[in-house]
N, C-alpha and C. Protein backbone atom coordinates (compact mmCIF):
# COMPACT_ATOMS: atom_id res chain seq x y z
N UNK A 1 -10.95 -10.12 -7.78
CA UNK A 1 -9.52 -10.26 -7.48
C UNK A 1 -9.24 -11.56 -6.74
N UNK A 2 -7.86 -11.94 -6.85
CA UNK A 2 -7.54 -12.72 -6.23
C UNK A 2 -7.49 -12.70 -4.35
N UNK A 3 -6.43 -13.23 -4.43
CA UNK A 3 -5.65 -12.63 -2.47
C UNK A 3 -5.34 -11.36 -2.56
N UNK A 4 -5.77 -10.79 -1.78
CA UNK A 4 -5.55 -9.06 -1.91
C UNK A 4 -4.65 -8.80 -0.66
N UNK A 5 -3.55 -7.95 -0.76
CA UNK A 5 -2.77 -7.32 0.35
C UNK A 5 -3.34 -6.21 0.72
N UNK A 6 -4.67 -6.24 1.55
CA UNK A 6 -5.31 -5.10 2.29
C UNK A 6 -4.49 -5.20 3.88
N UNK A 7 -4.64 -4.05 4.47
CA UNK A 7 -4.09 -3.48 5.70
C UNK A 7 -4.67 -4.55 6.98
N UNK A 8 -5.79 -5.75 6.51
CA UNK A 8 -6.25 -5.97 7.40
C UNK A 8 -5.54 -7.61 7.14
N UNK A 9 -5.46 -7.80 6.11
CA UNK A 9 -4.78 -9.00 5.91
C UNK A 9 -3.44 -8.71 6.08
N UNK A 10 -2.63 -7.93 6.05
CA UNK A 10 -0.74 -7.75 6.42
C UNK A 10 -1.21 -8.06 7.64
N UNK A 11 -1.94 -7.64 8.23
CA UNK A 11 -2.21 -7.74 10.29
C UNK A 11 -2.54 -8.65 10.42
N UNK A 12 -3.36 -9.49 9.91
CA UNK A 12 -3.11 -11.02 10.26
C UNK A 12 -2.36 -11.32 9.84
N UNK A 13 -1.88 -11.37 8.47
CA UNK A 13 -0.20 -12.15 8.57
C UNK A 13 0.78 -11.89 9.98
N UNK A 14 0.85 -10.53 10.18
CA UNK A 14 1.84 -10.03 10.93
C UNK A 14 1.09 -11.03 12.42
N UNK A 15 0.14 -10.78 12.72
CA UNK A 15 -0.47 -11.60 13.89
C UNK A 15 -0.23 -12.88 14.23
N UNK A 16 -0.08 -13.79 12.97
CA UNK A 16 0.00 -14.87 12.71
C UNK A 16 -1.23 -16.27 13.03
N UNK A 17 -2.05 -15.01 12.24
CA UNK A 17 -3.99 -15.65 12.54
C UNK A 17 -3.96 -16.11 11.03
N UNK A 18 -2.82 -15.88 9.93
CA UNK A 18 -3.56 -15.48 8.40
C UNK A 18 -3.37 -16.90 8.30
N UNK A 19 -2.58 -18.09 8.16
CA UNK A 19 -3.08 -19.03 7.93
C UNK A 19 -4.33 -20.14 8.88
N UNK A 20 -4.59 -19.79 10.13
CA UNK A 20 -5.86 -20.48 10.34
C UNK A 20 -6.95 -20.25 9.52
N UNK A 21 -6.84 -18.60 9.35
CA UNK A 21 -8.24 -17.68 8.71
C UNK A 21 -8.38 -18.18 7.36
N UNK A 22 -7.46 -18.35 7.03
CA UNK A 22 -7.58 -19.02 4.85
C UNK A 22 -6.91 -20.15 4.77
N UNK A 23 -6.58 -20.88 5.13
CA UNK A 23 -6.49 -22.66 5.21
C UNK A 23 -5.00 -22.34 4.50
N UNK A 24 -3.92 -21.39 4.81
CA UNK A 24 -2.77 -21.22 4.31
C UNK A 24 -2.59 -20.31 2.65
N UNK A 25 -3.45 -19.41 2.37
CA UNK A 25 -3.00 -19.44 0.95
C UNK A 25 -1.95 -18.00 1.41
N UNK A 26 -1.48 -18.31 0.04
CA UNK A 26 0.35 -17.57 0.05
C UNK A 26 -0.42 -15.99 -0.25
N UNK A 27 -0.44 -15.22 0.85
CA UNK A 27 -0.76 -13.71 0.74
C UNK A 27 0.51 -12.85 0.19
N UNK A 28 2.29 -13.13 1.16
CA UNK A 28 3.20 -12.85 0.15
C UNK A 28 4.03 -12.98 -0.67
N UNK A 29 3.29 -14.46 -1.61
CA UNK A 29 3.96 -14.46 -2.78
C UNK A 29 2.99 -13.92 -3.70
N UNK A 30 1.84 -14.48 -3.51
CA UNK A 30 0.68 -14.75 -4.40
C UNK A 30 -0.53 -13.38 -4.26
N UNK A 31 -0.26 -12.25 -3.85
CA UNK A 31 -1.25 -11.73 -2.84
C UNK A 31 -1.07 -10.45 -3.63
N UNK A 32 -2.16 -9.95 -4.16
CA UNK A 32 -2.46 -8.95 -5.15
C UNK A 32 -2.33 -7.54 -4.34
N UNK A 33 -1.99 -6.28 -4.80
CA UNK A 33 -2.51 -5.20 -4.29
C UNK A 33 -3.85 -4.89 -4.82
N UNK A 34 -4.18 -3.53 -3.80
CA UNK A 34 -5.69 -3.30 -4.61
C UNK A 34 -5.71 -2.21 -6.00
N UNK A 35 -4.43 -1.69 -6.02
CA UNK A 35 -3.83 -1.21 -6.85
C UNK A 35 -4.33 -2.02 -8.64
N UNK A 36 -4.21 -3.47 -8.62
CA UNK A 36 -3.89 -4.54 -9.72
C UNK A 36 -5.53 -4.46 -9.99
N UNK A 37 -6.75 -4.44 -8.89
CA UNK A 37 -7.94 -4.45 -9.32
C UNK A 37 -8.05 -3.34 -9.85
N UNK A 38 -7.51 -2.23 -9.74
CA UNK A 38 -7.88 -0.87 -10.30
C UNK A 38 -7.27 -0.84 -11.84
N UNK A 39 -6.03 -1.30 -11.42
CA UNK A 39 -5.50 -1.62 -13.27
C UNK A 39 -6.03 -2.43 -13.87
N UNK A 40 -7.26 -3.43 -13.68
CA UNK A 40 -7.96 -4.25 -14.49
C UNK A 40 -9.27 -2.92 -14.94
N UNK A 41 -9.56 -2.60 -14.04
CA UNK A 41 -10.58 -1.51 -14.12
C UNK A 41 -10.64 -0.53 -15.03
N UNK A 42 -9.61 -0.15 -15.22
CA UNK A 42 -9.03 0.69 -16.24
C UNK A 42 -9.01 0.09 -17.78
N UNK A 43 -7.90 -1.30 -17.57
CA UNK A 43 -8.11 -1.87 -18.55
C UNK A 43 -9.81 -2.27 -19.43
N UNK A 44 -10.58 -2.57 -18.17
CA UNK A 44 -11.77 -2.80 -18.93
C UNK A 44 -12.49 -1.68 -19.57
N UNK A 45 -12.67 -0.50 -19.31
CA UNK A 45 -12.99 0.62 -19.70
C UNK A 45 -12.30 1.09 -21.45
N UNK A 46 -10.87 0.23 -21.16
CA UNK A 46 -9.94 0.44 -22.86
C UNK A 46 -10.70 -0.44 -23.70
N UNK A 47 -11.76 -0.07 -24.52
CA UNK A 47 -12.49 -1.24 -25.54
C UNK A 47 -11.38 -1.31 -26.61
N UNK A 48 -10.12 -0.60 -27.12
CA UNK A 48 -9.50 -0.60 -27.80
C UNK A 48 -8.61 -2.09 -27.52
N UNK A 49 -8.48 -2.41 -26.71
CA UNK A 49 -7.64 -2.90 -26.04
C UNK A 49 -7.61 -4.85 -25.76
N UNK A 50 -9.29 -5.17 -26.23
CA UNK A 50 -9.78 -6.36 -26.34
C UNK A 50 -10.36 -7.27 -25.25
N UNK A 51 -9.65 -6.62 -24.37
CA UNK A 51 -10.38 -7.01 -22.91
C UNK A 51 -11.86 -7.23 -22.57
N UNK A 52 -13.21 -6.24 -23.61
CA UNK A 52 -14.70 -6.81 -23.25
C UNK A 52 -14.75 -8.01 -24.01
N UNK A 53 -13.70 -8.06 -25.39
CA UNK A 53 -14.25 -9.53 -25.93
C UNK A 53 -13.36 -10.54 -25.05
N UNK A 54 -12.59 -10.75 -24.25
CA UNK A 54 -11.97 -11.30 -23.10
C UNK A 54 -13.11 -12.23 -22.45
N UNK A 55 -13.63 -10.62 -21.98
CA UNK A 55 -14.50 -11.17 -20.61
C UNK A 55 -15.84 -11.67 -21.19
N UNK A 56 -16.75 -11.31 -22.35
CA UNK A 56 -17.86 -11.84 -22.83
C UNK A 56 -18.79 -10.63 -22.69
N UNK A 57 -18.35 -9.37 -22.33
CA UNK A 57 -19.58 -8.26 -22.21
C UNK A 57 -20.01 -8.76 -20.92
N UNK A 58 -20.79 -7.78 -20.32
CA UNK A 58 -20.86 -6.72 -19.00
C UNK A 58 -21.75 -8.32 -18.39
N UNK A 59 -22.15 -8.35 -17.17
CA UNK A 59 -21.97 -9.35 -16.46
C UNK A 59 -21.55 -10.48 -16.01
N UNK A 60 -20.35 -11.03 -16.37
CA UNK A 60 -19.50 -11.48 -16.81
C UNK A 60 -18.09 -12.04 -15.51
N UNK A 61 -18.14 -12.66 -14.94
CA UNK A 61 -16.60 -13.29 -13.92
C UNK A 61 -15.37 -13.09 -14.56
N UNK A 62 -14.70 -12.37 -14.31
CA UNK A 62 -13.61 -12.64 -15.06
C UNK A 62 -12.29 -12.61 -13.60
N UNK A 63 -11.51 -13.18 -14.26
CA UNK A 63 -10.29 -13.26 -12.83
C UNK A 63 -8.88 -12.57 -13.57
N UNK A 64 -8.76 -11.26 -12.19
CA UNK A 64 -8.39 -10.25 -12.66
C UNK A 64 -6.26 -10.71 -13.37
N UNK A 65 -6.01 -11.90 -12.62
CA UNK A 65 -4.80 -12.08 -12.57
C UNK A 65 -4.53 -12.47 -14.62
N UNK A 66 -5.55 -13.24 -15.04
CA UNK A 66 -5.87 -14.01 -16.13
C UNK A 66 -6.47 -12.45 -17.67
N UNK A 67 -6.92 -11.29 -16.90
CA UNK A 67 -7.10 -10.53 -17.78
C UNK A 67 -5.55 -9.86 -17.85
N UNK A 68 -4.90 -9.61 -16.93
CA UNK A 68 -3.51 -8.78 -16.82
C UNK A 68 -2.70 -9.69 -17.28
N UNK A 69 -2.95 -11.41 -17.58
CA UNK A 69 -1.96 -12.16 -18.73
C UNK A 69 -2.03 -11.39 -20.31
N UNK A 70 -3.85 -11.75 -20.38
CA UNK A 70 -3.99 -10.95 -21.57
C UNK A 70 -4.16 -10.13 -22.52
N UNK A 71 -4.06 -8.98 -21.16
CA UNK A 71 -3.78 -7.91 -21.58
C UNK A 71 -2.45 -6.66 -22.02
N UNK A 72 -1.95 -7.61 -20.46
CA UNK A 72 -0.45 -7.13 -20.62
C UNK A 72 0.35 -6.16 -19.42
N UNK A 73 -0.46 -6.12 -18.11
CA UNK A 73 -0.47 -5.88 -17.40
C UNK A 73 -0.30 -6.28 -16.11
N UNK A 74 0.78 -5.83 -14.79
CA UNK A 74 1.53 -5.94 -13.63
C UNK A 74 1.02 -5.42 -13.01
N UNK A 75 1.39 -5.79 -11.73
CA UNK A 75 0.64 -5.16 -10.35
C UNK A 75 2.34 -3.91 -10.02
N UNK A 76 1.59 -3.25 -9.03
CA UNK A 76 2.61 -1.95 -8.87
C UNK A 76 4.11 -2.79 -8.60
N UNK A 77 4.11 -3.78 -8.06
CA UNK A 77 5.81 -4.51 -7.81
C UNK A 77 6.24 -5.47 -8.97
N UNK A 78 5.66 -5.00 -10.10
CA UNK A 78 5.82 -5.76 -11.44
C UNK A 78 5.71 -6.88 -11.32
N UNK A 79 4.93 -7.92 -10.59
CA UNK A 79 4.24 -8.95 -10.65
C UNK A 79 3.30 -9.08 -10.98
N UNK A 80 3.14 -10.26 -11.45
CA UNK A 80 1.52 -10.83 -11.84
C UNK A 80 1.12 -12.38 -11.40
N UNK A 81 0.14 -11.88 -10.34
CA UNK A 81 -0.21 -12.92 -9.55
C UNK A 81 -0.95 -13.91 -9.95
């Protein structure tokens, strides 16, 4: 995944530690739920769906924002990061 909006990163945002800690990257524009890794997860499991020939078969990097272009898939606030 990309920037993830975990409970520990809103608290540093909210703290205002989150840009020393990551040299500024945009957590709420750009900032995934963990929700969006689970919908890639899913997606990869759909072989119907084209996503293993995507990624190249099982060990494999793939970046989850770039499979939910081509697959067709949003994070729960209908974005895609």
């Amino acid at each position: 995944p990309g920037v993830v909006r975990t409970e520990g990163n809103i608290q540093a945002l909210r703290a205002g530690t989150w840009e020393e800690a990551t040299g500024g990257m945009d957590l709420e524009n750009n900032g995934e739920t963990v929700r969006f890794s689970g919908r890639a997860i899913v997606h990869l499991m759909d072989s119907t769906n084209g996503s293993l020939e995507w990624i190249g078969g099982s060990g494999k990097v793939g970046v989850v924002a770039e499979l939910a272009k081509f697959v067709g898939f949003v994070d729960e606030d209908g974005r895609r990061p």
